[in-house]
N, C-alpha and C. Protein backbone atom coordinates (compact mmCIF):
# COMPACT_ATOMS: atom_id res chain seq x y z
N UNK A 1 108.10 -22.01 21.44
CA UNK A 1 107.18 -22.39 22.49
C UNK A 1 105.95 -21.49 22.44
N UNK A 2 104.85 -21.84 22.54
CA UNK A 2 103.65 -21.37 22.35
C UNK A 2 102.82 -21.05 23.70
N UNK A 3 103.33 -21.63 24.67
CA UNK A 3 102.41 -21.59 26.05
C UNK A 3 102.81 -20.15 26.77
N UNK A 4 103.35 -18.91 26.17
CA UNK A 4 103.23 -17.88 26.88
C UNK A 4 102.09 -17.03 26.15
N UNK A 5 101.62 -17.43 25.08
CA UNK A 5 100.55 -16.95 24.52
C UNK A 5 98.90 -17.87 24.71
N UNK A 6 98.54 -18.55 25.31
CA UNK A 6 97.25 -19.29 24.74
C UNK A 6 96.83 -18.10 25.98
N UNK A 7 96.87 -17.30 26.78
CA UNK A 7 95.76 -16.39 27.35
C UNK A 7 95.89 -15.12 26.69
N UNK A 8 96.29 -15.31 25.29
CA UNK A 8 96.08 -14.07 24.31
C UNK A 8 94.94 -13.93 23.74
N UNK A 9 94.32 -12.70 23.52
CA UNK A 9 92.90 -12.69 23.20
C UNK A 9 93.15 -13.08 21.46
N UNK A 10 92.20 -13.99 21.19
CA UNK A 10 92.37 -14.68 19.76
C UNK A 10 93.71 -15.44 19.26
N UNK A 11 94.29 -15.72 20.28
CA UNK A 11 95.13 -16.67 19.46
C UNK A 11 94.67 -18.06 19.99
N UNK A 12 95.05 -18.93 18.55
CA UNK A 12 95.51 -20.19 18.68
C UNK A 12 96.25 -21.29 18.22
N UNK A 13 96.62 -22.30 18.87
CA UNK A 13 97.92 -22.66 18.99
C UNK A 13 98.58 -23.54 17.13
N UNK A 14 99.12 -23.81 16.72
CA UNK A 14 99.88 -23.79 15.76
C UNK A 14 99.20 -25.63 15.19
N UNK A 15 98.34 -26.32 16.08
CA UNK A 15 98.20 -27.37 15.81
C UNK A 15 96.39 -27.41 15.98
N UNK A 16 95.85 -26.14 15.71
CA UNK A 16 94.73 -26.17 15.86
C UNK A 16 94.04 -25.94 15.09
N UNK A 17 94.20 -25.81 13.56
CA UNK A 17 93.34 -25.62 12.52
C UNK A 17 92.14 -26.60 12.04
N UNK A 18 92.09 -27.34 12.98
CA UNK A 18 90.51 -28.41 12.49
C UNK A 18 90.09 -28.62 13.82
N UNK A 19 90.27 -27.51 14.80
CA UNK A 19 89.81 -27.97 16.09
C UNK A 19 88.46 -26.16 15.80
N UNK A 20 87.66 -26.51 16.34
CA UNK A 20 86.66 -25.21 16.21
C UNK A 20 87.07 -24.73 17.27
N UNK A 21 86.63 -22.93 17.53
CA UNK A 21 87.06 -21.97 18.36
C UNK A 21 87.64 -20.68 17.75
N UNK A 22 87.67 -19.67 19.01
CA UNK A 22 87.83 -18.38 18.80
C UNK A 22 88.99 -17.60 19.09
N UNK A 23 89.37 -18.94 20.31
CA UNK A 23 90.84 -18.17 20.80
C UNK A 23 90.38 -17.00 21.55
N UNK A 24 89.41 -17.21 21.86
CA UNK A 24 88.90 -16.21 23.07
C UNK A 24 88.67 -17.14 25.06
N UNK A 25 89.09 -18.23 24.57
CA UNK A 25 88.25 -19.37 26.01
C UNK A 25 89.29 -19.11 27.14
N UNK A 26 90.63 -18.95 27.11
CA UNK A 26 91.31 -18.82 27.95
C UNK A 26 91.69 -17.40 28.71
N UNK A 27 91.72 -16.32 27.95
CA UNK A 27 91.72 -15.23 27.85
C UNK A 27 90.63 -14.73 28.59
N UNK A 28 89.32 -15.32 28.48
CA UNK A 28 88.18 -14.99 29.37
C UNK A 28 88.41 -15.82 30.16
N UNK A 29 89.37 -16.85 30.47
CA UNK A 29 89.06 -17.14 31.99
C UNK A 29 90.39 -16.51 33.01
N UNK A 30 91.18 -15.69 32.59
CA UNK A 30 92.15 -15.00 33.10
C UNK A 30 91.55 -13.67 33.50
N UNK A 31 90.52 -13.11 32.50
CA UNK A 31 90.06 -12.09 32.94
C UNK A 31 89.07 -12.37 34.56
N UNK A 32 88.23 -13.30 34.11
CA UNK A 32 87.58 -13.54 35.45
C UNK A 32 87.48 -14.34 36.58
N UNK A 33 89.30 -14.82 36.16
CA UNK A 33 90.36 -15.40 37.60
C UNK A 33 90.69 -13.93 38.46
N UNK A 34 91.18 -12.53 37.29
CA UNK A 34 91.71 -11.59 38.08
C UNK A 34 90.14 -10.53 38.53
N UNK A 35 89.72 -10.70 38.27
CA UNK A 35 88.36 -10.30 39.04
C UNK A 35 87.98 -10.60 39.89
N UNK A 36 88.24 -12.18 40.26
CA UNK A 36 87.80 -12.06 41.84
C UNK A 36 88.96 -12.22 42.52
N UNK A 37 89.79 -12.07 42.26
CA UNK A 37 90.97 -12.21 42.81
C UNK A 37 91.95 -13.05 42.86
N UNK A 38 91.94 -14.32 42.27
CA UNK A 38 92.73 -15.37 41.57
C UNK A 38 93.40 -15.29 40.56
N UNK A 39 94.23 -16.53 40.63
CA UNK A 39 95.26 -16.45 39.10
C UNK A 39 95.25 -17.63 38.46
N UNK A 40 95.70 -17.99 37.18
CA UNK A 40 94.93 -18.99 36.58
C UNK A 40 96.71 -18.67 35.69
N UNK A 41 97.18 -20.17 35.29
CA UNK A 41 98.55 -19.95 34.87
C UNK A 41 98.56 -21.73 33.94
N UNK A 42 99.48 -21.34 32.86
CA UNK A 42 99.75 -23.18 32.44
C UNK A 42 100.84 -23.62 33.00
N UNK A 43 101.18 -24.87 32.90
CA UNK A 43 102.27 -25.40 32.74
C UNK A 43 102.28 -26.50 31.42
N UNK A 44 103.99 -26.60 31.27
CA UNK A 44 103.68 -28.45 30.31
C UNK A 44 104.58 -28.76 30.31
N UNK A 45 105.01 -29.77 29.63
CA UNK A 45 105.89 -30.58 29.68
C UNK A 45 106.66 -31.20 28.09
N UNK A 46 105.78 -29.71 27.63
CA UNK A 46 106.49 -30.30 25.51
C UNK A 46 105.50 -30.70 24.62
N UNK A 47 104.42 -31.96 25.66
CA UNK A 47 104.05 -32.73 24.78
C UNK A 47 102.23 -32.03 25.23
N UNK A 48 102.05 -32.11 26.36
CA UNK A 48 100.78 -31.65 26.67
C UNK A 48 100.56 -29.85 28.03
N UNK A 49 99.54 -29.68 28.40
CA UNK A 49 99.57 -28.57 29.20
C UNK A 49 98.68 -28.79 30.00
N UNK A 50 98.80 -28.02 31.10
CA UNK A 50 97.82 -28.02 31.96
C UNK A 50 97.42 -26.24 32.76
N UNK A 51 96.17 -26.26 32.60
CA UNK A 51 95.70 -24.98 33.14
C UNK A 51 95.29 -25.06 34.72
N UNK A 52 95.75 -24.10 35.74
CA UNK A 52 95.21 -23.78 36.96
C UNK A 52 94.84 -22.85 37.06
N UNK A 53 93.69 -22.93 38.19
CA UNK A 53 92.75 -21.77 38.32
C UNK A 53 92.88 -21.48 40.14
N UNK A 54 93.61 -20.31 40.78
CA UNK A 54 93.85 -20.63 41.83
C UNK A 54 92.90 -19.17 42.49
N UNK A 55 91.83 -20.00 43.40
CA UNK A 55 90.57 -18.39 44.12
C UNK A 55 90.92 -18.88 45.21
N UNK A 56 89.95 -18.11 46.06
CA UNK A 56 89.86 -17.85 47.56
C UNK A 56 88.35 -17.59 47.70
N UNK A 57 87.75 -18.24 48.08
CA UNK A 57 86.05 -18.04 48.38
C UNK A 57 85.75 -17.33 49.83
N UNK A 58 85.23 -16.14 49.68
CA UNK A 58 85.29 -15.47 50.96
C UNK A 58 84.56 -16.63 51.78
N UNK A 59 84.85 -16.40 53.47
CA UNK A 59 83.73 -16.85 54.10
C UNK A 59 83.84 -18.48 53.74
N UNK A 60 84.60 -19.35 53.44
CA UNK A 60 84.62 -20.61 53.37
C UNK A 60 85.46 -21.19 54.03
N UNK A 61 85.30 -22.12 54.76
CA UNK A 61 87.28 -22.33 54.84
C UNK A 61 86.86 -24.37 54.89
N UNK A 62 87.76 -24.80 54.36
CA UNK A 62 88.00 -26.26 54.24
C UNK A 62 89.00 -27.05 55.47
């Protein structure tokens, strides 16, 4: 299983050799989920994944 690594700095995933990239895109968005204070996590299901990005906007409320 590969989805405990895609917020590794430079990796990428085992089916991505004709896809362009650095393996840096996720990794920078974990860094600046935990900067403002959010968390950003995958899930999947085998076949596909999904990324969340979970903040708190000061001073907003819905």
């Amino acid at each position: 299983m590969e989805l405990p690594h895609i917020f590794d700095s430079f990796w990428r995933g085992s089916n991505s050799q004709n896809v362009p990239g650095s393996g840096l895109g996720l990794s920078i968005c974990r860094r600046l989920a935990n900067k403002i204070g959010g968390e950003i996590f995958a899930e999947t299901d085998e076949e596909w994944f999904q990324v969340r990005v979970l903040f708190c906007m000061a001073g907003i409320s819905i």
